[in-house]
Protein backbone atom coordinates (compact mmCIF):
# COMPACT_ATOMS: atom_id res chain seq x y z
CA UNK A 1 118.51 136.16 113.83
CA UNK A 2 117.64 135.10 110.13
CA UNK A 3 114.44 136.99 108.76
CA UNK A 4 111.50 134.81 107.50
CA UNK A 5 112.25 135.10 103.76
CA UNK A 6 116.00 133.81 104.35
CA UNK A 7 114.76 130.89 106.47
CA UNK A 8 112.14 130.03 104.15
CA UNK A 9 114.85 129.53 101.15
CA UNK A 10 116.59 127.04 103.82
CA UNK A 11 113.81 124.47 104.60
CA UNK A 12 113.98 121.41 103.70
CA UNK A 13 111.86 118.83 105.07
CA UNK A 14 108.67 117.09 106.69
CA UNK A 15 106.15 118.20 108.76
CA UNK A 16 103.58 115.21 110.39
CA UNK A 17 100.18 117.45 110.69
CA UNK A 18 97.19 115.99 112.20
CA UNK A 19 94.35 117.18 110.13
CA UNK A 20 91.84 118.52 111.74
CA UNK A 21 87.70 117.51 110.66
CA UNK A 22 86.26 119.54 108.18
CA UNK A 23 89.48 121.11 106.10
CA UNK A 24 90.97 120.09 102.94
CA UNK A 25 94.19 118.62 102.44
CA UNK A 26 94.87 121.65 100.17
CA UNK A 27 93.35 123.80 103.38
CA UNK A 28 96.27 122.37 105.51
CA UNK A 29 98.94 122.77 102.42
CA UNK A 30 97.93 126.76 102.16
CA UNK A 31 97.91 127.59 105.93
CA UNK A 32 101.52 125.41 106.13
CA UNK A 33 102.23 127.83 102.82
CA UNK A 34 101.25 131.37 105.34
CA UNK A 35 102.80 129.78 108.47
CA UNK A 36 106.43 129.14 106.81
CA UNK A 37 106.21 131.75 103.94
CA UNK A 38 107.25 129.59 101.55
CA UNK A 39 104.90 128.42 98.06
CA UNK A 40 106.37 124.92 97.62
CA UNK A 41 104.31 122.99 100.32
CA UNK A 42 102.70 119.68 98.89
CA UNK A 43 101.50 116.48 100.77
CA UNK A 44 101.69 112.74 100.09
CA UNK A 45 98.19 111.72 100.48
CA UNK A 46 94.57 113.69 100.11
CA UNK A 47 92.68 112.67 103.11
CA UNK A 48 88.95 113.54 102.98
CA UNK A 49 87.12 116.77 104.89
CA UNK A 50 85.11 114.26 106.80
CA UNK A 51 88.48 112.25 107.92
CA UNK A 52 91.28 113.48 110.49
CA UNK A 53 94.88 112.58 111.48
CA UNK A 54 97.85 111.86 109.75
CA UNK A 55 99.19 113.53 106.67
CA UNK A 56 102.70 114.52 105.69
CA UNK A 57 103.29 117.70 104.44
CA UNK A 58 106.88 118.44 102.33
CA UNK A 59 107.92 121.93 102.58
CA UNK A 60 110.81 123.09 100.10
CA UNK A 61 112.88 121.05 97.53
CA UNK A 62 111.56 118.32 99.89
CA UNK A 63 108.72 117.91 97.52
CA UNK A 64 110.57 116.22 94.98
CA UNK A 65 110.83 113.41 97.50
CA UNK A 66 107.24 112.49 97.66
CA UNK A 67 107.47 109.56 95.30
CA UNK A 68 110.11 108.09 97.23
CA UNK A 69 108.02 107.63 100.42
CA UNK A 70 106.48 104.86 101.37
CA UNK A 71 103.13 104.84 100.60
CA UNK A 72 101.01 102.59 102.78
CA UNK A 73 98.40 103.66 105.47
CA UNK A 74 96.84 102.62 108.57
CA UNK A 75 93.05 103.94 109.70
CA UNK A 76 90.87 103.65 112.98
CA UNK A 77 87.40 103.61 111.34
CA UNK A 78 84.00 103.64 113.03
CA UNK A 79 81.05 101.83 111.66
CA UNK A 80 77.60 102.48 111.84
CA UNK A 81 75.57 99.58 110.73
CA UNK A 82 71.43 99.28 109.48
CA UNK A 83 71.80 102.65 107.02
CA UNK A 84 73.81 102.91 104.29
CA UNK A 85 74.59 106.64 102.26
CA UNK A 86 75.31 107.54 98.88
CA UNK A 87 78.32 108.75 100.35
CA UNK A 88 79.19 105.73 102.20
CA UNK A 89 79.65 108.12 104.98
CA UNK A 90 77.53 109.99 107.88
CA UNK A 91 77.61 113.12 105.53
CA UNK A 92 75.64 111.68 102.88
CA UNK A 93 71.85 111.04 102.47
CA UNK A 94 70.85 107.40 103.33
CA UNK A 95 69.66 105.31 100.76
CA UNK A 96 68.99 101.74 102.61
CA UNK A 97 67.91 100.87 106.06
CA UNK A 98 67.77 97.75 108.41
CA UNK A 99 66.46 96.72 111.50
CA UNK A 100 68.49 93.93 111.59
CA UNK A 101 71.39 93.45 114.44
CA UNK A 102 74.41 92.39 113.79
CA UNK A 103 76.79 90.06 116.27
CA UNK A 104 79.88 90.81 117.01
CA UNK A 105 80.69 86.95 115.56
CA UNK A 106 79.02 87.64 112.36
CA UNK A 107 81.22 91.04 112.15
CA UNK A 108 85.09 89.08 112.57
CA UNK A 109 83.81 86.45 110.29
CA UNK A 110 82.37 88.90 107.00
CA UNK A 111 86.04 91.13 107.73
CA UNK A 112 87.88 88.17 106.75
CA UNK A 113 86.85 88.64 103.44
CA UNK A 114 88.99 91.78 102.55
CA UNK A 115 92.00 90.69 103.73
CA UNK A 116 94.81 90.37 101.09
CA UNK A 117 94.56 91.37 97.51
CA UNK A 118 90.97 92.57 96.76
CA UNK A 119 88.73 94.33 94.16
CA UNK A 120 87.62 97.47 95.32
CA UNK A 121 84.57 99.87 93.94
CA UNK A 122 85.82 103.37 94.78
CA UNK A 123 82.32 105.52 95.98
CA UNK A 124 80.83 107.79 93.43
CA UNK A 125 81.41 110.88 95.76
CA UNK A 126 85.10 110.48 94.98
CA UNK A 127 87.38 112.29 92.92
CA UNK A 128 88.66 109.83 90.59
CA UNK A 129 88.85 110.95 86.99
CA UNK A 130 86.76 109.32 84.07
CA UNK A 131 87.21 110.74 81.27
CA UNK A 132 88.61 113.88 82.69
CA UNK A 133 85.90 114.83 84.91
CA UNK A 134 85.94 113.99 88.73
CA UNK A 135 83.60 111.08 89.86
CA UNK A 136 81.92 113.40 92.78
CA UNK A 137 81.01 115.73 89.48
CA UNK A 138 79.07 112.95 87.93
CA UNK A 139 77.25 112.22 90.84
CA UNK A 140 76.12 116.20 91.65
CA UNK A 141 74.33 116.24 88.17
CA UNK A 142 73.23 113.00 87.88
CA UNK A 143 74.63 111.84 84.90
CA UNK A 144 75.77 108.04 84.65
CA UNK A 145 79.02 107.17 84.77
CA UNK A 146 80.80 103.63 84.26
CA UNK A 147 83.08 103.38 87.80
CA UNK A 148 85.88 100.49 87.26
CA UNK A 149 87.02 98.22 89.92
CA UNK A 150 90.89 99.06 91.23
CA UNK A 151 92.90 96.29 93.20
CA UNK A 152 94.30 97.01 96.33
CA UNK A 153 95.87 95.43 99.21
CA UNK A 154 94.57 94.93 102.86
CA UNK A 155 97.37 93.99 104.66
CA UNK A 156 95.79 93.66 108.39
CA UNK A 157 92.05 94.29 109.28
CA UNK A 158 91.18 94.19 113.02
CA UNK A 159 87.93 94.65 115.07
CA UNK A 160 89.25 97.03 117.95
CA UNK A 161 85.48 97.34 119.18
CA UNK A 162 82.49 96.88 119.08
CA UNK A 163 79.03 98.10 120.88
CA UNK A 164 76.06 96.07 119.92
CA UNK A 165 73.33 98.60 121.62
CA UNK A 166 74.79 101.41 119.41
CA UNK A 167 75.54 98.42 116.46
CA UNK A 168 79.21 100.72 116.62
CA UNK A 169 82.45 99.16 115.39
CA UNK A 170 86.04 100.57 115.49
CA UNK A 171 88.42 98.99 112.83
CA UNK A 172 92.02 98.99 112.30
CA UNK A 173 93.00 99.27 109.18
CA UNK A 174 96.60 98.73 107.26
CA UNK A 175 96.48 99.22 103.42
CA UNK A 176 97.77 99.90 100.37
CA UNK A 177 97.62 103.67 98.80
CA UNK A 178 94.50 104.34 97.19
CA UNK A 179 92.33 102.06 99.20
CA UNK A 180 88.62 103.90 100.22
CA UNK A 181 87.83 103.17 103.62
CA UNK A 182 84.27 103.95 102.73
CA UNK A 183 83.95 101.44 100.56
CA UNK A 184 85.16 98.80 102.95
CA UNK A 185 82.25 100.26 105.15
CA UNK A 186 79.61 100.37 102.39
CA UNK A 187 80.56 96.37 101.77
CA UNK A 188 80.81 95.70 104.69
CA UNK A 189 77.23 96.49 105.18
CA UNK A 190 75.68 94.90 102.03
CA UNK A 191 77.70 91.62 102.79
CA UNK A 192 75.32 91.60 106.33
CA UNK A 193 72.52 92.70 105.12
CA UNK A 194 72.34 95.51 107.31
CA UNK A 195 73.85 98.45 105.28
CA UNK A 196 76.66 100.36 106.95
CA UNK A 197 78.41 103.88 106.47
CA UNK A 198 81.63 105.49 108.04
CA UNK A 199 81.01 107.81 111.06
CA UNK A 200 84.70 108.68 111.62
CA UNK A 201 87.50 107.93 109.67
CA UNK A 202 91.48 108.64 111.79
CA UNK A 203 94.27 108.12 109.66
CA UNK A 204 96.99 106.37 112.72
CA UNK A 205 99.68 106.36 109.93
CA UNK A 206 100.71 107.02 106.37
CA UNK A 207 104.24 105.18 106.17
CA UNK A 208 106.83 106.04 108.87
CA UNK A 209 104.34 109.33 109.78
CA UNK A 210 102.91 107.90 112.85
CA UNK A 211 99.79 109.84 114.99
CA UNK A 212 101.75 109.86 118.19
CA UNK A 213 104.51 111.89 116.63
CA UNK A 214 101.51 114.30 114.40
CA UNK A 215 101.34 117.70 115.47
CA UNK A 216 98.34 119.86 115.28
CA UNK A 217 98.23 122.76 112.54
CA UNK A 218 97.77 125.82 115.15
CA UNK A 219 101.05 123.83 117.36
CA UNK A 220 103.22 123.75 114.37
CA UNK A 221 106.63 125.62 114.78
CA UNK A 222 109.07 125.87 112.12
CA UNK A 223 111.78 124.87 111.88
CA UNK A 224 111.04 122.79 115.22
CA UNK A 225 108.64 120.55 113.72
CA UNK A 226 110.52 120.05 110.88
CA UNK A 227 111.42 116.19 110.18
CA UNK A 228 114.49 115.29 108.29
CA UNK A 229 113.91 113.34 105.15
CA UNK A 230 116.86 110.95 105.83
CA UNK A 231 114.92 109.81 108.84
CA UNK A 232 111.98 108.64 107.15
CA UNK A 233 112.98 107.17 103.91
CA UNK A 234 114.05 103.62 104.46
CA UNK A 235 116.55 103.28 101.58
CA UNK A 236 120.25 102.47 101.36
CA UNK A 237 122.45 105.14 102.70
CA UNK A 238 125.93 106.49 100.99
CA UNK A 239 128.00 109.04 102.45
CA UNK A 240 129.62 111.20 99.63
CA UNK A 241 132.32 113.79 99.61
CA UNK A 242 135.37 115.20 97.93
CA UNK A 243 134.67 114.52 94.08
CA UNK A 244 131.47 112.19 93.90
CA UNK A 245 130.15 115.67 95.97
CA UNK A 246 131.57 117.45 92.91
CA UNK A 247 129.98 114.81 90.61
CA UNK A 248 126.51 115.25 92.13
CA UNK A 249 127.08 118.85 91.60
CA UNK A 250 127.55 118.56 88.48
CA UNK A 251 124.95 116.34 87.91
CA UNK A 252 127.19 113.28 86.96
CA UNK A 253 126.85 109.67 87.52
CA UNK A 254 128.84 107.87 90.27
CA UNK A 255 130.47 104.29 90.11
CA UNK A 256 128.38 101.39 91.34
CA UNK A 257 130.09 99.65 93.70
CA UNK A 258 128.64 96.24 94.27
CA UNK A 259 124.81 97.34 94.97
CA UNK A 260 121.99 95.25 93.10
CA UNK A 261 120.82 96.98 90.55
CA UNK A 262 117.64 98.81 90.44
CA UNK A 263 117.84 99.83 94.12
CA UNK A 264 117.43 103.90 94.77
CA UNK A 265 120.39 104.95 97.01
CA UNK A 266 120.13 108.05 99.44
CA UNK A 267 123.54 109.62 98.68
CA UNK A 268 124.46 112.15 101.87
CA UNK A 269 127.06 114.18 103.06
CA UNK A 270 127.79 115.66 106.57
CA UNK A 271 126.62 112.75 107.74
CA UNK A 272 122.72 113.59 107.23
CA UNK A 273 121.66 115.77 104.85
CA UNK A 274 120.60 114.17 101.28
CA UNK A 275 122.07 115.77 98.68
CA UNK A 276 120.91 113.12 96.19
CA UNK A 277 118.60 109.98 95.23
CA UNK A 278 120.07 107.77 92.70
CA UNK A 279 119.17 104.16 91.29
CA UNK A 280 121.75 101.40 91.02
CA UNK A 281 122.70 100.68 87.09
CA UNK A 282 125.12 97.72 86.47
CA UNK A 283 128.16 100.06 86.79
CA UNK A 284 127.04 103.30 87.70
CA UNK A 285 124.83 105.07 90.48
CA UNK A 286 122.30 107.35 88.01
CA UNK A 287 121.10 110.79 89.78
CA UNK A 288 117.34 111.00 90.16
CA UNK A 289 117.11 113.84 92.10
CA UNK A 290 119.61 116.13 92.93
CA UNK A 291 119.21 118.72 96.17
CA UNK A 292 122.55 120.75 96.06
């Protein structure tokens, strides 16, 4: 049986955690870093301490493929409306407060209004970078800061639920990367006059990483839990051998035949292990990344 430091040097792969409440996305990355004894662990996505769920970690050379994946995300978020916090979340202090009820008519109707393209404000307690210094650091001492608007893309926003004693609503969520489900909470709340602020904030999905497939940090077994890349990247596939395997080895271009160019090619051998990503020129295949 192969000790730990040999099987370390072989992985290669995925890992769908569900993160827990209350840990870091960095948390998850160094306790994925003890479990497989291996340094190069990264994720695709930093979800909040406060949030839970879905997020892919890469363990090994598969880090190098993070780019490639696709990036949107799904979320279950519950709404609390009449209180909104600096946060935009139950973690924060509140700053505004309402007596006034809201319908569950009034709710379907104002979520209309961020679906599509859309200008978001990301929240102050973020960690955006202005000027090289997080947002989150401007707001702890007080100083101002000038936050700028960032378009992003709601692609489906659905009222699961809703409990009008409790003035509770669970929304679904599909987005574009970089899109602050706070914020969609916080406006939410100014647009009825009511305020509103996150309460608990699942991530379902972060491209083909799903929640019914997630596994929970203390469950995860390695290499059992280990997903292969080709299975998640939805690209064109190539089987290579013989002497385009030699050529990828070697870090040379293969010929193009007949795919439009521009497109990124998974090149693979024994049928499905990627040895390669490439991108279609007009007469060649150009390596991007190689993993031999």
């Amino acid at each position: 049986m192969p000790d730990m430091q040999t099987l370390a040097k072989k992985l290669f792969g995925f890992v769908n955690i569900y993160k827990p409440v209350g840990m870091t996305s960095h948390d998850v990355v160094a306790k994925v870093r003890k479990i497989t004894g291996i340094k190069q662990v990264g994720h695709t996505g930093t979800l909040d301490p406060f949030a839970e769920g879905v997020l892919p970690v890469c363990i090994g050379k598969a880090t190098r493929l993070i780019e490639f994946l696709a990036d949107d995300k799904e979320y279950l978020a519950t709404v609390q409306f009449g209180a909104s916090t600096d946060t935009y979340d139950k973690d924060g202090s509140v700053i505004f407060s309402s007596d006034k009820k809201v319908s569950e008519d009034d709710l379907k109707e104002a979520l209309k209004i961020f679906e599509g393209e859309i200008s978001q404000m990301p929240p102050i307690y973020s960690a955006i970078k202005v000027n090289g210094k997080k947002l989150y650091e401007y707001a702890r001492s007080g100083k101002e800061v000038e936050i700028q608007p960032r378009r992003v893309v709601i692609e489906n926003i659905e009222l699961k639920s809703f409990d009008k004693e409790l003035q509770q609503a669970q929304i679904l969520i599909k987005c574009s990367k970089g899109t602050y489900i706070r914020s969609i909470a916080n406006d939410l709340g100014e647009n009825l006059g009511c305020g509103a602020h996150l309460i608990r904030l699942i991530r379902t999905q972060a491209g083909k990483f799903r929640v019914e497939n997630s596994v929970k940090l203390e469950d995860v077994q390695i290499p059992k839990d280990l997903i292969n890349p080709i299975d998640m990247m939805d690209y064109e596939k190539i089987q290579v051998s013989g002497e385009d395997l030699q050529y990828i080895r070697n870090g040379r271009a293969l010929k193009n035949k007949n795919i439009e160019h521009g497109s990124i090619i998974l090149l693979v051998y024994n049928d499905n292990e990627i040895c390669a990503v490439g991108v279609a020129d007009e007469n060649v295949i150009k390596l991007k990344k190689v993993f031999l």
